[in-house]
Protein backbone atom coordinates (compact mmCIF):
# COMPACT_ATOMS: atom_id res chain seq x y z
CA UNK A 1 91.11 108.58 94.21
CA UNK A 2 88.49 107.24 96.52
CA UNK A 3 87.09 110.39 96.78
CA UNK A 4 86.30 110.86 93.27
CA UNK A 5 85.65 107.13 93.50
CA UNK A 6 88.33 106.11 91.31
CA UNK A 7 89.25 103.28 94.09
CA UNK A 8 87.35 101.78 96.89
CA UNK A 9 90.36 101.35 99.11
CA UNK A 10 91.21 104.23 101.11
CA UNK A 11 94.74 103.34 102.69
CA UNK A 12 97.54 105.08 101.24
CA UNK A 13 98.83 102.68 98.34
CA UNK A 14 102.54 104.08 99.11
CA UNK A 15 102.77 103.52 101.94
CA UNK A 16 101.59 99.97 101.34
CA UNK A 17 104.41 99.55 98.92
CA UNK A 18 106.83 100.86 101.11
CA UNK A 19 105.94 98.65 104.69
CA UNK A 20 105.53 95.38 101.86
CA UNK A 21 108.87 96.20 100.90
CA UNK A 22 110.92 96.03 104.57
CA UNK A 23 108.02 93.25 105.16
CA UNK A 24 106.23 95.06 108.27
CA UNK A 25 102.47 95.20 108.67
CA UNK A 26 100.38 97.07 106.23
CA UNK A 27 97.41 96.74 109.03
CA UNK A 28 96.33 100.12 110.07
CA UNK A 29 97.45 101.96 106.98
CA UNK A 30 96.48 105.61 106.86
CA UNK A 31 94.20 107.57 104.57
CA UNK A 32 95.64 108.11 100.70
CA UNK A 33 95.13 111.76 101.07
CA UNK A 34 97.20 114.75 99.12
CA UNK A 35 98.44 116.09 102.44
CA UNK A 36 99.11 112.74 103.91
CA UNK A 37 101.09 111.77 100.05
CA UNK A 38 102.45 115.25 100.49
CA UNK A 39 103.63 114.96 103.90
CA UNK A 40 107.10 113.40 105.89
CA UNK A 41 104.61 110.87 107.75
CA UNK A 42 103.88 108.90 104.18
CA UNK A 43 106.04 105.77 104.46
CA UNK A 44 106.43 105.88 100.84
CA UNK A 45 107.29 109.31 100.19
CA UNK A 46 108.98 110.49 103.30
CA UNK A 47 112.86 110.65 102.32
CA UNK A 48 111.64 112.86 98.85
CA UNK A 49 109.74 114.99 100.95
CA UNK A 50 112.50 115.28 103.97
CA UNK A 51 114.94 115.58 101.04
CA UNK A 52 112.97 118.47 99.40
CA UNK A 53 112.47 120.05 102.32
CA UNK A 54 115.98 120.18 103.07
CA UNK A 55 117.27 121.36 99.88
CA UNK A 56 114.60 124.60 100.43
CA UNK A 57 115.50 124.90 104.25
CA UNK A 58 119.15 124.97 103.14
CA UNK A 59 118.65 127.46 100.19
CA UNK A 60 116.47 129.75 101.88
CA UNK A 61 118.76 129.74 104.90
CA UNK A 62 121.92 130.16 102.54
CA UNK A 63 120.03 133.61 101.13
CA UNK A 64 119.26 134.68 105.04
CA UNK A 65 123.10 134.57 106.01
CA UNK A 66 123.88 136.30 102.23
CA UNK A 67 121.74 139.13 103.54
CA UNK A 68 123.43 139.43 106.84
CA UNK A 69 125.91 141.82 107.00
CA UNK A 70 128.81 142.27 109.76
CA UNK A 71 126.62 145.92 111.21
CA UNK A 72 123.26 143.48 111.37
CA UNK A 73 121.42 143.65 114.35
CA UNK A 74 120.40 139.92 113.77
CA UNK A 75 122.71 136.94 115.12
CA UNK A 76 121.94 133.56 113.71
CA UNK A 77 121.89 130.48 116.40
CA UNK A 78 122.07 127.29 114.22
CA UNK A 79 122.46 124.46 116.52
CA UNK A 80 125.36 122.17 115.83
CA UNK A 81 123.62 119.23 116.83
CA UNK A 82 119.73 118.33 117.93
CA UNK A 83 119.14 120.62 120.56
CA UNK A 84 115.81 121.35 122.29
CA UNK A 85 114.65 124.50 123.13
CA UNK A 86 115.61 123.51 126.73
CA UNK A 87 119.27 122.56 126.46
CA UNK A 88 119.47 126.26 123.92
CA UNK A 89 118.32 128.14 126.48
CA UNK A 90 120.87 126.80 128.83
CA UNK A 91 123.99 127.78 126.32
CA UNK A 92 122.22 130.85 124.72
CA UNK A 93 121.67 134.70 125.86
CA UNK A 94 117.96 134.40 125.38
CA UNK A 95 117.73 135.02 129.02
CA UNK A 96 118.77 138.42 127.97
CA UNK A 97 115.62 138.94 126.01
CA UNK A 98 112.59 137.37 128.20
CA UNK A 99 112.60 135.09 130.80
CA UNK A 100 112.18 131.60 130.79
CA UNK A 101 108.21 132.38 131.87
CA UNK A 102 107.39 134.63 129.15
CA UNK A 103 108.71 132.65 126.84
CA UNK A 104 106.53 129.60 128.18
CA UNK A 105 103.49 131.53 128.57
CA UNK A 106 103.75 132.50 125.08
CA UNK A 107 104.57 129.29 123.48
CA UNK A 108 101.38 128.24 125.74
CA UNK A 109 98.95 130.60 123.29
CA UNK A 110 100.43 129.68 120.26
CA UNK A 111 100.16 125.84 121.03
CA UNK A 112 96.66 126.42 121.65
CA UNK A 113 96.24 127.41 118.61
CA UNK A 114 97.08 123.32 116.78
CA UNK A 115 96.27 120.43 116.91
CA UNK A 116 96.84 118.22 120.06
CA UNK A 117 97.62 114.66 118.12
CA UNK A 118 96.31 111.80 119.42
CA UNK A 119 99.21 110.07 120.80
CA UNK A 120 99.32 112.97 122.94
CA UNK A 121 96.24 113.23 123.98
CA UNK A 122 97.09 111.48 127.55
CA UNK A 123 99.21 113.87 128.72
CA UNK A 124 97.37 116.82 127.68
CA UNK A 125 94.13 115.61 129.46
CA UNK A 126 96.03 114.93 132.33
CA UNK A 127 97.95 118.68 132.80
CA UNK A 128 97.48 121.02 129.69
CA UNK A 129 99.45 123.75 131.06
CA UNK A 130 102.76 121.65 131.44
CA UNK A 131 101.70 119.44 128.17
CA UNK A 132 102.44 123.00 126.07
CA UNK A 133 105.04 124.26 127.93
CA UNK A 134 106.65 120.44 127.67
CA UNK A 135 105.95 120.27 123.78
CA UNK A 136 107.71 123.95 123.66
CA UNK A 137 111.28 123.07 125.53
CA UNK A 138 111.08 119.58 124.14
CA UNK A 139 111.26 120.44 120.51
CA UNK A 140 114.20 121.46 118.21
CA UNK A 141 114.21 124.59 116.04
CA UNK A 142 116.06 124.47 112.86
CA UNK A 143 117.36 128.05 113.38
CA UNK A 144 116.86 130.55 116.08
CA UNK A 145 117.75 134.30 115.18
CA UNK A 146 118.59 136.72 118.05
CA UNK A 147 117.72 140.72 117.42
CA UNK A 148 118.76 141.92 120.98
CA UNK A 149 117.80 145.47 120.19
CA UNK A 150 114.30 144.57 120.03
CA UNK A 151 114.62 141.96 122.66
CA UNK A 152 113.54 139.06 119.86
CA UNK A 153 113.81 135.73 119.06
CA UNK A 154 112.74 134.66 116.33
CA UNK A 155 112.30 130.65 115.83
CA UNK A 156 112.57 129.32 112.45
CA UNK A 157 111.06 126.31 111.88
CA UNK A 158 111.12 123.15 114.67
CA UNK A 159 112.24 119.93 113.14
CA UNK A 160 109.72 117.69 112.71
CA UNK A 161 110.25 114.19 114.52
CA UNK A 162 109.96 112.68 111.16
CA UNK A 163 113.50 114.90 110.29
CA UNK A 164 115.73 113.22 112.59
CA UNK A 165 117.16 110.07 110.83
């Protein structure tokens, strides 16, 4: 709306609502942008979103399995609990498929590739080599799916930090 100048405020009205509500500061309120509104970091709108989200996650992961058939050459890793990439690798064959170093080296390129945010800023400026290889072992995928024929993993979706309350 302040775009099209519809508002001269900026700061997200929801999530203005939402910190007057549990009585926190709305100081320091980010931008009221469509993929701020439309994202889990909107204190307003972030259990619809996280619920929507689930609700896909779990359908399209409920059409995955339907697909997979006792001959597949795909095995499906869903972690019981939050795992990290890390603490997986430790209970996991994926030693089986690349080593520990490839695996890192290639999370390396694709981090590249986004955004470093700015809380994290420090620690990239001060070793980005371990900052992506940290990021990588320190997150949680959703799923992981194993095709040990091609030597494969496949990593579907890491939960976003906003995802685990």
């Amino acid at each position: 709306m302040a775009k099209i100048k519809q508002r001269s405020d900026v700061s997200c009205r929801l999530c203005k609502r939402a910190r007057d509500q549990c009585s926190a500061s709305t100081g320091n309120l980010p931008e009221d942008t469509y993929g701020h509104i439309n994202s889990a970091f909107c204190d307003g709108m972030a259990t619809t979103v996280t619920a929507a989200h689930r609700v896909i996650w779990r359908r399209l992961y409920a059409s995955i399995q339907a697909a997979h058939t006792p001959t597949s050459i795909l095995r499906f890793v869903t972690p019981d609990k939050e795992s990290s990439m890390s603490t997986l690798w430790q209970e996991e064959e994926f030693k089986q498929i690349c080593s520990r170093e490839s695996l890192t080296e290639e999370a390396a390129n694709i981090g590249k590739t986004m955004i470093v945010k700015e809380h994290e800023r420090a620690r990239y400026d001060f070793d980005p080599t371990m900052f992506y290889a940290n990021r990588f072992w320190n997150r949680s995928p959703d799923d992981i799916v194993i095709n040990k024929n091609h030597r494969t993993l496949y990593i579907l979706e890491f939960k976003q930090s906003s995802d685990r309350n």
